[in-house]
C-alpha atoms as a PDB file:
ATOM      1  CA  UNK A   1     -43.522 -15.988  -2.932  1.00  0.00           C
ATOM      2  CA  UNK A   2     -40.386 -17.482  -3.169  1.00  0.00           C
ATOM      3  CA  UNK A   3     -39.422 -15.237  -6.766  1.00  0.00           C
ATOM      4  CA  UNK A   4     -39.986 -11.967  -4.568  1.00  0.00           C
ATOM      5  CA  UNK A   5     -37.925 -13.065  -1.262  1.00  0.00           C
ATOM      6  CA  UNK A   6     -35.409 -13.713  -4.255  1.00  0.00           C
ATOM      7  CA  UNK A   7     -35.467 -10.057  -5.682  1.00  0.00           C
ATOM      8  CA  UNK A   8     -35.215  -6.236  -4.265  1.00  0.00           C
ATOM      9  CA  UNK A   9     -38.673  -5.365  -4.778  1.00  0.00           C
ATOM     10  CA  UNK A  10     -37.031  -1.602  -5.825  1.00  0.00           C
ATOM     11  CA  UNK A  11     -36.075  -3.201  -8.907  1.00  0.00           C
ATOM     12  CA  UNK A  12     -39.716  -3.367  -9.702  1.00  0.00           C
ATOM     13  CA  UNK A  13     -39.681  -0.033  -9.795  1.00  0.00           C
ATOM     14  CA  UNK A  14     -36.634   0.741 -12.175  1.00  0.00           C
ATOM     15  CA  UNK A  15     -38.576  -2.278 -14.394  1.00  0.00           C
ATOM     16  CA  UNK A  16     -41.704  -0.081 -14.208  1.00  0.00           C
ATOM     17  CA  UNK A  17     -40.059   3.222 -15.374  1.00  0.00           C
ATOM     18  CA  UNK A  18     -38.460   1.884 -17.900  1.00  0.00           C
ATOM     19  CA  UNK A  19     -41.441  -0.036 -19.706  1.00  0.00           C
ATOM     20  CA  UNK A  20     -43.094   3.520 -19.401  1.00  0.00           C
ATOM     21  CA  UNK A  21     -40.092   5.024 -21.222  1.00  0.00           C
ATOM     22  CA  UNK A  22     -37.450   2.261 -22.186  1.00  0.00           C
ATOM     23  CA  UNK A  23     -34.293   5.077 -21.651  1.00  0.00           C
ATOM     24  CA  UNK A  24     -31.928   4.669 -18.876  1.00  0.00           C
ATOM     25  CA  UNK A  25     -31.235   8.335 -18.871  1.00  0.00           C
ATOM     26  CA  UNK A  26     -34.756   9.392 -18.729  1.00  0.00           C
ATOM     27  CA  UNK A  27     -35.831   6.237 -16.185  1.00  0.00           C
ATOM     28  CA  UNK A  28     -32.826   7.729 -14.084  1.00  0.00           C
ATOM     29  CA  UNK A  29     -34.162  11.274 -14.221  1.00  0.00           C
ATOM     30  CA  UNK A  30     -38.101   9.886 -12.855  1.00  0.00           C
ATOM     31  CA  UNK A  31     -36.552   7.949 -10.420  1.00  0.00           C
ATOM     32  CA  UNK A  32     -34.037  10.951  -8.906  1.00  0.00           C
ATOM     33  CA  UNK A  33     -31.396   8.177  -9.831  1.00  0.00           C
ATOM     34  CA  UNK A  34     -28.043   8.438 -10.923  1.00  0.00           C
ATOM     35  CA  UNK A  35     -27.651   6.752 -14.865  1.00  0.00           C
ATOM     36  CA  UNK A  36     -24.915   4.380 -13.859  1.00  0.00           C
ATOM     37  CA  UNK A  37     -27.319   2.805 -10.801  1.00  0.00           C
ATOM     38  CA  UNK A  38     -30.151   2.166 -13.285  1.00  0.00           C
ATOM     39  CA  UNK A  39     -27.988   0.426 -15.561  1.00  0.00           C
ATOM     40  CA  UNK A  40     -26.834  -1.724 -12.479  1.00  0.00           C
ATOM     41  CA  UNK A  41     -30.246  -2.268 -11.330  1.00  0.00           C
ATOM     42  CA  UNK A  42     -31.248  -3.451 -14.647  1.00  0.00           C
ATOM     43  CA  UNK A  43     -28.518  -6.231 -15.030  1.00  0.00           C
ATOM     44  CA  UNK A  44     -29.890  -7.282 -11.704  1.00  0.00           C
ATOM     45  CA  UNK A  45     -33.069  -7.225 -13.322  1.00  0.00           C
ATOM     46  CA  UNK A  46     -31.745  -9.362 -16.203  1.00  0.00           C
ATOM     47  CA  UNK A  47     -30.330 -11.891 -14.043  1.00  0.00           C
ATOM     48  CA  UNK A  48     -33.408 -12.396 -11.686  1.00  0.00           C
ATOM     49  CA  UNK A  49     -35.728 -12.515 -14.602  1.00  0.00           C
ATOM     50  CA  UNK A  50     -33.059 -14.625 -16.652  1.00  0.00           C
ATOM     51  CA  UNK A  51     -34.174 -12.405 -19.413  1.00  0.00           C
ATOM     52  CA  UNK A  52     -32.660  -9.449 -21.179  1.00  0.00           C
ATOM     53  CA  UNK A  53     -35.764  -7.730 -21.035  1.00  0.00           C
ATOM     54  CA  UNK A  54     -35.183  -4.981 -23.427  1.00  0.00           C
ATOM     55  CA  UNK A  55     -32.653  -4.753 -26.550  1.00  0.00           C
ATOM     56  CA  UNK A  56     -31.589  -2.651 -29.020  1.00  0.00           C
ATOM     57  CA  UNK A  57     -33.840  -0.940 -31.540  1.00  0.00           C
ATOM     58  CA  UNK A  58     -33.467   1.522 -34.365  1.00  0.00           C
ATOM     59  CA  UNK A  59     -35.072   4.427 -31.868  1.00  0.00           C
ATOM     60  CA  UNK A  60     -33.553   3.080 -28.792  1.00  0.00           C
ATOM     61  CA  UNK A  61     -34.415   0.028 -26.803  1.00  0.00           C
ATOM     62  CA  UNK A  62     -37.133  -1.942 -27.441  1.00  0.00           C
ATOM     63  CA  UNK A  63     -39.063  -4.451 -24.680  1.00  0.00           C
ATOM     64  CA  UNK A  64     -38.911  -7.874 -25.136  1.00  0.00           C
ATOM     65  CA  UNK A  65     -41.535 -10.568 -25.078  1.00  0.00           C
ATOM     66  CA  UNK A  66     -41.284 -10.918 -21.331  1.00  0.00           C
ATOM     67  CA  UNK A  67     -41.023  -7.493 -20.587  1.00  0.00           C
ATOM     68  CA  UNK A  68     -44.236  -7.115 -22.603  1.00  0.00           C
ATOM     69  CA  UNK A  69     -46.012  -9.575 -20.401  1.00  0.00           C
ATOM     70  CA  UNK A  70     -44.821  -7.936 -17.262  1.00  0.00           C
ATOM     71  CA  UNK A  71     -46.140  -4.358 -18.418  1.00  0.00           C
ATOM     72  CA  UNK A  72     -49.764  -4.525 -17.310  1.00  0.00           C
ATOM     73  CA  UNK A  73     -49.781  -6.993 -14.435  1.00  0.00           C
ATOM     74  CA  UNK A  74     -46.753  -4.726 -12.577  1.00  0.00           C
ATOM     75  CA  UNK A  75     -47.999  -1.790 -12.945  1.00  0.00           C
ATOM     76  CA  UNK A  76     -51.286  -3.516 -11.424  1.00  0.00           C
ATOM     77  CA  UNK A  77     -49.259  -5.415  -8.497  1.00  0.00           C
ATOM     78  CA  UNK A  78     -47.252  -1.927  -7.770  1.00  0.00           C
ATOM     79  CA  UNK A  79     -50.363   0.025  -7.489  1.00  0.00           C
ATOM     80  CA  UNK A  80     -51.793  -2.426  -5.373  1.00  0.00           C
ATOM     81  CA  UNK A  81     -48.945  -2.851  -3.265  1.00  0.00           C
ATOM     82  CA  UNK A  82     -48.469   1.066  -2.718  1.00  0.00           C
ATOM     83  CA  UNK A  83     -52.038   1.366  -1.577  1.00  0.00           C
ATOM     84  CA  UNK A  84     -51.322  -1.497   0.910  1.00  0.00           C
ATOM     85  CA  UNK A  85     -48.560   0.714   2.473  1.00  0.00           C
ATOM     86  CA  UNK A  86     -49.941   4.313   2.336  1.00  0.00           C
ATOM     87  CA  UNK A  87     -51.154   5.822   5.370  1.00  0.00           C
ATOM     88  CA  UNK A  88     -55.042   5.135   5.921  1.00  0.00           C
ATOM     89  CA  UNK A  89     -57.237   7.799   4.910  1.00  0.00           C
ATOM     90  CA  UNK A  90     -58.738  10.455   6.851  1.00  0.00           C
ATOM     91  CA  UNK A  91     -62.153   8.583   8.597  1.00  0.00           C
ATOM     92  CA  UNK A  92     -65.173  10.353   7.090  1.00  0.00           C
ATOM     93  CA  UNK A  93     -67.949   9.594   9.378  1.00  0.00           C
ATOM     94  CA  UNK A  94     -70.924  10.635   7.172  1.00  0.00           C
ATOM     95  CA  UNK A  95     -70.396   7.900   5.166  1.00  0.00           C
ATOM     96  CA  UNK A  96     -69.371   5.672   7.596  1.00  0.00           C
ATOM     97  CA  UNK A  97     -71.219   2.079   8.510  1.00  0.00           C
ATOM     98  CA  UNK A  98     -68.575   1.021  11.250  1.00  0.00           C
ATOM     99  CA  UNK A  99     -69.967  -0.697  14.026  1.00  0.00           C
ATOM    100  CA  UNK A 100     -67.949  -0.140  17.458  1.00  0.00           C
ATOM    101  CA  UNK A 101     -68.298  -2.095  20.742  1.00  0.00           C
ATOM    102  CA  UNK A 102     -67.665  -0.896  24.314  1.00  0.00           C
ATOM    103  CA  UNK A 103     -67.885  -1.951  27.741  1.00  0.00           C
ATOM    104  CA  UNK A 104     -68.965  -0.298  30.188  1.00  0.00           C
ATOM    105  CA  UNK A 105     -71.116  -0.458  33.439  1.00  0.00           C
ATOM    106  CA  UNK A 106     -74.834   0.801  33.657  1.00  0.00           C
ATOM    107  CA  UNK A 107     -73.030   4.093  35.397  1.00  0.00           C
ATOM    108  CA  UNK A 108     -71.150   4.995  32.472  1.00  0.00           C
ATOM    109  CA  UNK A 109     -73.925   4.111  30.252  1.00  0.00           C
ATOM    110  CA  UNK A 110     -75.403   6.856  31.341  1.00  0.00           C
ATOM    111  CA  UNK A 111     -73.144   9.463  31.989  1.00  0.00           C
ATOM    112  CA  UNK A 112     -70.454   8.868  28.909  1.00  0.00           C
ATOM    113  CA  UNK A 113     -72.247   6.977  26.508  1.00  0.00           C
ATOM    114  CA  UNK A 114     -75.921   8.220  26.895  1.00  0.00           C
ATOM    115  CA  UNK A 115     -74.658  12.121  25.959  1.00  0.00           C
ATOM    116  CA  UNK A 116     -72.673  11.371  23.270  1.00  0.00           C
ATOM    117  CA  UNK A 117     -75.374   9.513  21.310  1.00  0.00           C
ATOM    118  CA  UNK A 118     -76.881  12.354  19.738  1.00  0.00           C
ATOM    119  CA  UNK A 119     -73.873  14.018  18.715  1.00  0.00           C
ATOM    120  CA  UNK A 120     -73.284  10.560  16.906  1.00  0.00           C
ATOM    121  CA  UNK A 121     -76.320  10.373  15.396  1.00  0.00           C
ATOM    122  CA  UNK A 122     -76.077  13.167  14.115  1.00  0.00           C
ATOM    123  CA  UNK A 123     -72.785  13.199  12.679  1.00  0.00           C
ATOM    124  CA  UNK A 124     -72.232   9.668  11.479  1.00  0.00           C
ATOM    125  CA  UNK A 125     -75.708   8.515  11.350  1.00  0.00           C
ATOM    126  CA  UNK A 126     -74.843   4.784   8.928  1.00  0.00           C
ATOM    127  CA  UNK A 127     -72.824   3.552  12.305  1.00  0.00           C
ATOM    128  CA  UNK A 128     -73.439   0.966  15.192  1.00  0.00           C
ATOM    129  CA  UNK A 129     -72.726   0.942  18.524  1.00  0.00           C
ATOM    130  CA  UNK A 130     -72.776  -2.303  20.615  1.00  0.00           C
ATOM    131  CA  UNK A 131     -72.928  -1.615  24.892  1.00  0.00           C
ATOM    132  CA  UNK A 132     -71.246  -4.698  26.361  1.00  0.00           C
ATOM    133  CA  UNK A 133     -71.619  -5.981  30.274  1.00  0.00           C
ATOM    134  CA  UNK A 134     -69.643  -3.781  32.135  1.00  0.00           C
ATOM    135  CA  UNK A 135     -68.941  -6.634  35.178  1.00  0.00           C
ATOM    136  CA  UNK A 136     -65.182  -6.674  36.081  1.00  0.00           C
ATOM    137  CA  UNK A 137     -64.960 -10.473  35.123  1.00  0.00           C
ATOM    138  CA  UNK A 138     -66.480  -9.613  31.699  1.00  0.00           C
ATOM    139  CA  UNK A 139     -63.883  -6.653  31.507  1.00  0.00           C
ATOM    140  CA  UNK A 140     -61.212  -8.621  32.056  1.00  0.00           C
ATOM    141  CA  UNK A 141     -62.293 -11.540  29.962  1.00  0.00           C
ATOM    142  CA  UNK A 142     -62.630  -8.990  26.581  1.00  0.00           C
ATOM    143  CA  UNK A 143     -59.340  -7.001  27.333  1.00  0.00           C
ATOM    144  CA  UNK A 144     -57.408 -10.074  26.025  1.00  0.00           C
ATOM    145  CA  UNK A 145     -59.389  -9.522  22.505  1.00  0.00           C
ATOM    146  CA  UNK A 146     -59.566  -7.991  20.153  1.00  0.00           C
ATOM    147  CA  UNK A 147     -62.997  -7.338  19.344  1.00  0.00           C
ATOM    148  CA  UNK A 148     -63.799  -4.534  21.484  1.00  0.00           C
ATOM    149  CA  UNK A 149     -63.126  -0.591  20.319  1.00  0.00           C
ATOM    150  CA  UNK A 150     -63.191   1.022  23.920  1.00  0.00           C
ATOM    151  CA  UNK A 151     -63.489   0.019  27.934  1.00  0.00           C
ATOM    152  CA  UNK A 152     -64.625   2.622  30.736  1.00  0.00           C
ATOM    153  CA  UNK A 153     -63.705   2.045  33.786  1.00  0.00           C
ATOM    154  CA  UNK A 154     -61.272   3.167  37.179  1.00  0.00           C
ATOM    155  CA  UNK A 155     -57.506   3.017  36.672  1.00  0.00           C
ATOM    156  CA  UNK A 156     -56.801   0.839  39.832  1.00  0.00           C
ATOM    157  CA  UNK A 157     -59.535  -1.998  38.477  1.00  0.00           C
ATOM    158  CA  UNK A 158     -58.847  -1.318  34.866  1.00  0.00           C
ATOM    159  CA  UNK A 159     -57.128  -4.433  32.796  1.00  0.00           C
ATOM    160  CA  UNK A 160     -53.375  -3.584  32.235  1.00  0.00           C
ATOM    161  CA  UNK A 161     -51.929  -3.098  28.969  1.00  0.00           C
ATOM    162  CA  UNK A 162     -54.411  -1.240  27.436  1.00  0.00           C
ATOM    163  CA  UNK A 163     -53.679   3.123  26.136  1.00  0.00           C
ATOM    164  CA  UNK A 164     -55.984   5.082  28.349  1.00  0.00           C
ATOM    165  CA  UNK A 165     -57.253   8.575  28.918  1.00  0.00           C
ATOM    166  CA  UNK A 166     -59.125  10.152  31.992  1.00  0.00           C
ATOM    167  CA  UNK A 167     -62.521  11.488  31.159  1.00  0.00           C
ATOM    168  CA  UNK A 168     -63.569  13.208  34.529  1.00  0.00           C
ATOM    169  CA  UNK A 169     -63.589  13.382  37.976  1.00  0.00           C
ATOM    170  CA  UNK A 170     -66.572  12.073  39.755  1.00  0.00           C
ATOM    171  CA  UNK A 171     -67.521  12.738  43.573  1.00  0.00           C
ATOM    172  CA  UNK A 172     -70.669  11.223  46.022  1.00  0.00           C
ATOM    173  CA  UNK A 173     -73.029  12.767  47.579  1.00  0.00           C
ATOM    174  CA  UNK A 174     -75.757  11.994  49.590  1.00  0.00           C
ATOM    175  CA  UNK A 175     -79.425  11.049  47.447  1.00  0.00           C
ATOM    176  CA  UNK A 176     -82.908  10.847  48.210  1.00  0.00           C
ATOM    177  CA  UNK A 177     -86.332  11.008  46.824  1.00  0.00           C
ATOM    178  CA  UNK A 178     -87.489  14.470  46.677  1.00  0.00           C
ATOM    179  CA  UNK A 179     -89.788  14.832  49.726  1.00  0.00           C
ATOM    180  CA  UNK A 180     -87.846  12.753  52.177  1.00  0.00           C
ATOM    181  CA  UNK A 181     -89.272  12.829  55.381  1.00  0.00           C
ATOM    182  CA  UNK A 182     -86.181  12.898  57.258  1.00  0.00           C
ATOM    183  CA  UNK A 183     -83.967  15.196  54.756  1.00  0.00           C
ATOM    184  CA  UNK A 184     -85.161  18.588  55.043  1.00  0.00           C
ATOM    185  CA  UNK A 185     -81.144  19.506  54.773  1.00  0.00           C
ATOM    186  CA  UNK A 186     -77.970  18.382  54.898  1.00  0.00           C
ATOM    187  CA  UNK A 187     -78.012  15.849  57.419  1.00  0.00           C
ATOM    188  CA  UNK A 188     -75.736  15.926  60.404  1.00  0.00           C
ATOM    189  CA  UNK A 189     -73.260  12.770  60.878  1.00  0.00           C
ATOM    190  CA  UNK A 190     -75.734  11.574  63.488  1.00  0.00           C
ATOM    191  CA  UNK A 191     -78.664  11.240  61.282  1.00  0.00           C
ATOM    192  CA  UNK A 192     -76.661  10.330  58.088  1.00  0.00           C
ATOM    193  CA  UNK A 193     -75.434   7.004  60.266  1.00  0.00           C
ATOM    194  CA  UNK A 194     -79.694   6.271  61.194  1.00  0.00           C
ATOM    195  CA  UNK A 195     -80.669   6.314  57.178  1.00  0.00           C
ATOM    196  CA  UNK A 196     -81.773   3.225  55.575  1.00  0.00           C
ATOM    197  CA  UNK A 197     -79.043   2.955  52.837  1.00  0.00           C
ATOM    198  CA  UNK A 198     -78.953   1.091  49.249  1.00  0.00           C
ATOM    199  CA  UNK A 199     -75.381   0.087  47.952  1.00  0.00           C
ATOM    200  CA  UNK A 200     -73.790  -0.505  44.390  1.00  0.00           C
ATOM    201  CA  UNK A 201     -71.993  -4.146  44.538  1.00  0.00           C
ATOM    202  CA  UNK A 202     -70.711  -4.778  40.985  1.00  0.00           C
ATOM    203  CA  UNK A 203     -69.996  -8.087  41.900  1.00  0.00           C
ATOM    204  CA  UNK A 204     -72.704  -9.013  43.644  1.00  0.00           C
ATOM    205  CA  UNK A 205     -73.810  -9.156  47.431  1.00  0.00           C
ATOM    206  CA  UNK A 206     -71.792  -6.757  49.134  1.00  0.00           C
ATOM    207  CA  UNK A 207     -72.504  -4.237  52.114  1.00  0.00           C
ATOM    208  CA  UNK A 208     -69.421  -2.778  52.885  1.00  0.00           C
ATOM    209  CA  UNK A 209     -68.033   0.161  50.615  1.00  0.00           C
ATOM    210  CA  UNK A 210     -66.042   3.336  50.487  1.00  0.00           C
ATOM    211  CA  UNK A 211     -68.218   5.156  53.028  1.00  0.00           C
ATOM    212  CA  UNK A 212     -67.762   2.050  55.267  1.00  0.00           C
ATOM    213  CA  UNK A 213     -64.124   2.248  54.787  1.00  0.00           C
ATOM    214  CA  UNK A 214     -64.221   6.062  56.151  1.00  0.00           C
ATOM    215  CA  UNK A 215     -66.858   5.292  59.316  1.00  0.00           C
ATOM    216  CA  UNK A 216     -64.831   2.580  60.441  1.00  0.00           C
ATOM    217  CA  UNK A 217     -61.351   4.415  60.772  1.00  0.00           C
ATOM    218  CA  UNK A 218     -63.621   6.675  63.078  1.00  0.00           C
ATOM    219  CA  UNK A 219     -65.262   3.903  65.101  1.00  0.00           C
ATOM    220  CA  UNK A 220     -68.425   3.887  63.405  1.00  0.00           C
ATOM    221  CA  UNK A 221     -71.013   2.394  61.309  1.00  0.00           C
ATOM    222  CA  UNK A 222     -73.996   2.767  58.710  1.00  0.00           C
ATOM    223  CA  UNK A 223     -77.350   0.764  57.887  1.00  0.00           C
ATOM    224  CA  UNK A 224     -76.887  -0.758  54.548  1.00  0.00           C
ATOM    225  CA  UNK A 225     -79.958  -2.504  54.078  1.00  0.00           C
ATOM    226  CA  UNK A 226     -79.925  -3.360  50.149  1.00  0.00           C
ATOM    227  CA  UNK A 227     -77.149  -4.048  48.026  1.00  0.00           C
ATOM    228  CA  UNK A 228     -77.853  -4.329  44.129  1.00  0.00           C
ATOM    229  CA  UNK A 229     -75.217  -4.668  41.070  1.00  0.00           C
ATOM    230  CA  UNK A 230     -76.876  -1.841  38.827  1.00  0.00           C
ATOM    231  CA  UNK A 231     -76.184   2.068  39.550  1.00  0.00           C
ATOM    232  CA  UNK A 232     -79.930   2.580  37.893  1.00  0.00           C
ATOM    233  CA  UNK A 233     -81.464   0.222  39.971  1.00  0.00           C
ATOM    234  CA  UNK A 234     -80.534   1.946  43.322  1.00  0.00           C
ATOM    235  CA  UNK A 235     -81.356   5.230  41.474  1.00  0.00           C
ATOM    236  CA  UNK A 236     -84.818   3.776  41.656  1.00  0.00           C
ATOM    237  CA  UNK A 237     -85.099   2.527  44.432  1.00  0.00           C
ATOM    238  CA  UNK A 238     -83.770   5.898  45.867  1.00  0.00           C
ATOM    239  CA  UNK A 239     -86.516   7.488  44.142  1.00  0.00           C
ATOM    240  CA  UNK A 240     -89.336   5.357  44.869  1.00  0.00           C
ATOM    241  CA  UNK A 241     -88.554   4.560  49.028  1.00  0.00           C
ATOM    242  CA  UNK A 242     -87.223   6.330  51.854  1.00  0.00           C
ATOM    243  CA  UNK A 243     -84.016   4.512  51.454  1.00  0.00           C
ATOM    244  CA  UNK A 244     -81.006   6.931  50.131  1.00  0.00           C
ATOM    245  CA  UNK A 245     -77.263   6.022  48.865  1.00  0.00           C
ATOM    246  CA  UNK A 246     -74.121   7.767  48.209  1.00  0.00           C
ATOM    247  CA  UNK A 247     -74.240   8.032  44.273  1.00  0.00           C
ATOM    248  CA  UNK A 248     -72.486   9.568  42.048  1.00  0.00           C
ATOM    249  CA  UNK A 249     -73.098  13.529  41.867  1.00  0.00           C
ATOM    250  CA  UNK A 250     -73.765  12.940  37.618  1.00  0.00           C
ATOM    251  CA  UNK A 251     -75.981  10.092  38.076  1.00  0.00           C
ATOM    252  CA  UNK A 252     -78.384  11.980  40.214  1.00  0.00           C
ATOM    253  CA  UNK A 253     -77.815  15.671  39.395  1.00  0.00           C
ATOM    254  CA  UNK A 254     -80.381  15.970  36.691  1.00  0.00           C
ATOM    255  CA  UNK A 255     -82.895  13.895  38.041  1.00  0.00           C
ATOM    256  CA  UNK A 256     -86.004  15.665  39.118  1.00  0.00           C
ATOM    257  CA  UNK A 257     -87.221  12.533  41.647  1.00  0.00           C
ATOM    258  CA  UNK A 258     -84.133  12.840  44.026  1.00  0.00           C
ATOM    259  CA  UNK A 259     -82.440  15.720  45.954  1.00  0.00           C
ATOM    260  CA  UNK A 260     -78.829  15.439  46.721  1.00  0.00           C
ATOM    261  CA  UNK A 261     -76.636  16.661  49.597  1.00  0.00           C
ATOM    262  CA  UNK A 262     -73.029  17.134  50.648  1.00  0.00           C
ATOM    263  CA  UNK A 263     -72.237  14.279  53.047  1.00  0.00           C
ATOM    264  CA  UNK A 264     -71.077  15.209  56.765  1.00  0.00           C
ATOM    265  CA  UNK A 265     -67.508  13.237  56.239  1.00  0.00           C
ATOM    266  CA  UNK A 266     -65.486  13.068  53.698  1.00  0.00           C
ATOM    267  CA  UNK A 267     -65.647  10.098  50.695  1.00  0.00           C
ATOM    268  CA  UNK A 268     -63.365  10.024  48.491  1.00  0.00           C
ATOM    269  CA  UNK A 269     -64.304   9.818  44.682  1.00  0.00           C
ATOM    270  CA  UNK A 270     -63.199   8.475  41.764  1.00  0.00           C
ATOM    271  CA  UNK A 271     -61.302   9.083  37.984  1.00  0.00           C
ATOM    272  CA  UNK A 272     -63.286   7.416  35.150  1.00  0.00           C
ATOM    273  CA  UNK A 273     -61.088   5.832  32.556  1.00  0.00           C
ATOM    274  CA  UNK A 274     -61.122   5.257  28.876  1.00  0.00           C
ATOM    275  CA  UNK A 275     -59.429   2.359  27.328  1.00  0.00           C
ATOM    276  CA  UNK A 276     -58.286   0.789  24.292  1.00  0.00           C
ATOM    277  CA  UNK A 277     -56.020  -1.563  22.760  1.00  0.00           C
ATOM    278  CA  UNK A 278     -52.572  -0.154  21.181  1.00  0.00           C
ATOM    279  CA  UNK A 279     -53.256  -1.449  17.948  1.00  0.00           C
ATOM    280  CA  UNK A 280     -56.533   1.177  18.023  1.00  0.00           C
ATOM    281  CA  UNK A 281     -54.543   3.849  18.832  1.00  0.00           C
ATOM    282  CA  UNK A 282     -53.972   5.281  15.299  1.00  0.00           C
ATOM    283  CA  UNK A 283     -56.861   3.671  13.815  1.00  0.00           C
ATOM    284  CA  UNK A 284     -58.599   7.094  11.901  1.00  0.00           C
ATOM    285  CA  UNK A 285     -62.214   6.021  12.656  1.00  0.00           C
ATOM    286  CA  UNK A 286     -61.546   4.692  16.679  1.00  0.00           C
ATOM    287  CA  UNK A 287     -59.656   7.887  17.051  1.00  0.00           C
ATOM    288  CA  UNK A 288     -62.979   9.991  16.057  1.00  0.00           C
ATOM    289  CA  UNK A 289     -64.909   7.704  18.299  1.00  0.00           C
ATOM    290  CA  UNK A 290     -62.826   8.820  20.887  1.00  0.00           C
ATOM    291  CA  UNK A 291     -62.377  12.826  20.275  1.00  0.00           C
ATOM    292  CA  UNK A 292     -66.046  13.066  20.255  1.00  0.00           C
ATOM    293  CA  UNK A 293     -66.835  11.503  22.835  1.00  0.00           C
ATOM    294  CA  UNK A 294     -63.828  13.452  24.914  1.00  0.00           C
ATOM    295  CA  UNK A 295     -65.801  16.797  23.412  1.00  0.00           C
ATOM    296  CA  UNK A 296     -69.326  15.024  24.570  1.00  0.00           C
ATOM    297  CA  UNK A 297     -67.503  15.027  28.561  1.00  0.00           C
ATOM    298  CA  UNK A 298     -65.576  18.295  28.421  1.00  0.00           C
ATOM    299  CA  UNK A 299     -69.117  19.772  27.131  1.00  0.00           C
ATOM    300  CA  UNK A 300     -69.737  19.873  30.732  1.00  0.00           C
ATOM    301  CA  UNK A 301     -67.221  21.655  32.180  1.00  0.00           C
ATOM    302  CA  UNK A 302     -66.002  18.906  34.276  1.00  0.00           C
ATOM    303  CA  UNK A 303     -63.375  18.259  37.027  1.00  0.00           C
ATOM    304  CA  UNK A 304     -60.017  16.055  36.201  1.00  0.00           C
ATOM    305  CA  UNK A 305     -58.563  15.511  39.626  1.00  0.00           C
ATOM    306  CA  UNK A 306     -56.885  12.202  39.967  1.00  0.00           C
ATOM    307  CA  UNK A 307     -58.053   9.836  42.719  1.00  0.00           C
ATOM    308  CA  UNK A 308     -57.516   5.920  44.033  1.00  0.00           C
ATOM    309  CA  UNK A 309     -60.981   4.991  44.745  1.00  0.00           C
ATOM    310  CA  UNK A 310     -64.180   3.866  43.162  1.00  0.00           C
ATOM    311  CA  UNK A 311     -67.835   2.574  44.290  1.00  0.00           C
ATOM    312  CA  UNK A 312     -69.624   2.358  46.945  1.00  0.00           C
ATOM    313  CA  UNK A 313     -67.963  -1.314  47.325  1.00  0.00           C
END
């Protein structure tokens, strides 16, 4: 290394052209130099190499020994080093055995992740893709990496630092199973405080979330009687009991066990995320990831109003 920091690697260049065609003229002309600069640039040449590297001969000049010896290994290093340096090329995902790891909550498993996988197995059907704990601690633990392609997530919890694009705009409502004794309709505020309710608590243990938030700035309360970590687990448990939550309209919207309606106040929802580290960002094959699963979203037409809050915490 220390015979390159010593010489102007475009030198290499002038060396090159003119062991193709040993003319200063015609080396100037395929370079789009001026004659006089090439016949600087090889004196530099000459004194770097502490050889005169080509002479006189009866048709012009001829290379010498050295020169000879640099021909086939610098025209090798050149290509190499040009290849090194040009722009990637364009991600072809038919032939494609990349393997990409997210992270993302059981929610976003299935409503991001779980729609695009058939578009992606259909288009780049050699690649991988790894579904990583979605906790917050485990979020914040694999921001600082590398190793992961993409996060999903709310802005206001999301690790900072990271590009990020919103995907949708989610809202609650009230679910049930299908046949609920007590949910006929749309409840009244009344009977929507007297259900038995199951909570999501990412973290673990808690019974107070958004809808809390909103009943006590009026002076009242709900019966939370479960709280679970797992989005699909209360979907179940909804299904299966006469308990009920406020979930996510795309997590229950398709599912023929549960009914769904409007609650009588008003609950906030929330904008999901997608993340990634900057040094992704123009990465050919991450940015396909990303497009298609963008397309996989906007496939269903949804809304992209911003908003501060997330889970029913």
């Amino acid at each position: 290394m220390d015979n390159l920091r010593k010489l102007d690697l475009n030198l290499l260049l002038t060396l090159e052209a003119l062991l193709k065609d040993p003319n200063v003229t015609r080396a100037a002309r395929a370079l789009n130099l001026s004659q006089p600069t090439v016949s600087v640039q090889l004196a530099k040449l000459r004194k770097s190499l502490n050889d005169p590297l080509f002479l006189p001969g009866p048709r012009g000049m001829r290379p010498t020994a050295r020169a000879e010896l640099l021909r086939a290994s610098l025209s090798e290093a050149l290509g190499m080093l040009d290849k090194a340096i040009s722009p990637p090329g364009p991600f072809i995902p038919g032939e494609s055995s990349h393997t990409w790891q997210v992270v993302a909550a059981d929610y976003c498993e299935n409503t991001v992740l779980l729609p695009v996988l058939q578009m992606l197995r259909r288009d780049a059907p050699g690649t991988r893709l790894a579904i990583l704990s979605g906790a917050n601690s485990y979020m914040a633990k694999s921001a600082g990496q590398d190793k992961v392609d993409l996060f999903f997530h709310i802005p206001e919890e999301s690790p900072q630092g990271l590009r990020s694009r919103t995907l949708f705009r989610e809202e609650y409502v009230l679910a049930s199973r299908v046949g609920h004794p007590l949910l006929k309709t749309a409840p009244k505020l009344r009977q929507f405080l007297e259900l038995d309710y199951v909570m999501i608590s990412p973290d673990g243990g808690g019974f107070w979330g958004n809808t809390d938030k909103v009943l006590s700035e009026m002076g009242l309360s709900r019966k939370v009687v479960l709280s679970v970590p797992h989005f699909m687990f209360a979907v179940f448990t909804i299904a299966t009991t006469d308990m009920v939550g406020m979930l996510p309209l795309r997590l229950v919207k398709n599912n023929p066990q549960l009914q769904y309606f409007p609650p009588p106040i008003d609950i906030p929802g929330f904008d999901m995320n997608m993340l990634w580290h900057e040094h992704l960002h123009r990465e050919p094959a991450h940015k396909w990831l990303r497009d298609l699963i963008v397309r996989s979203v906007e496939g269903e037409g949804t809304s992209q109003i911003p908003s501060p809050l997330w889970g029913e915490r």
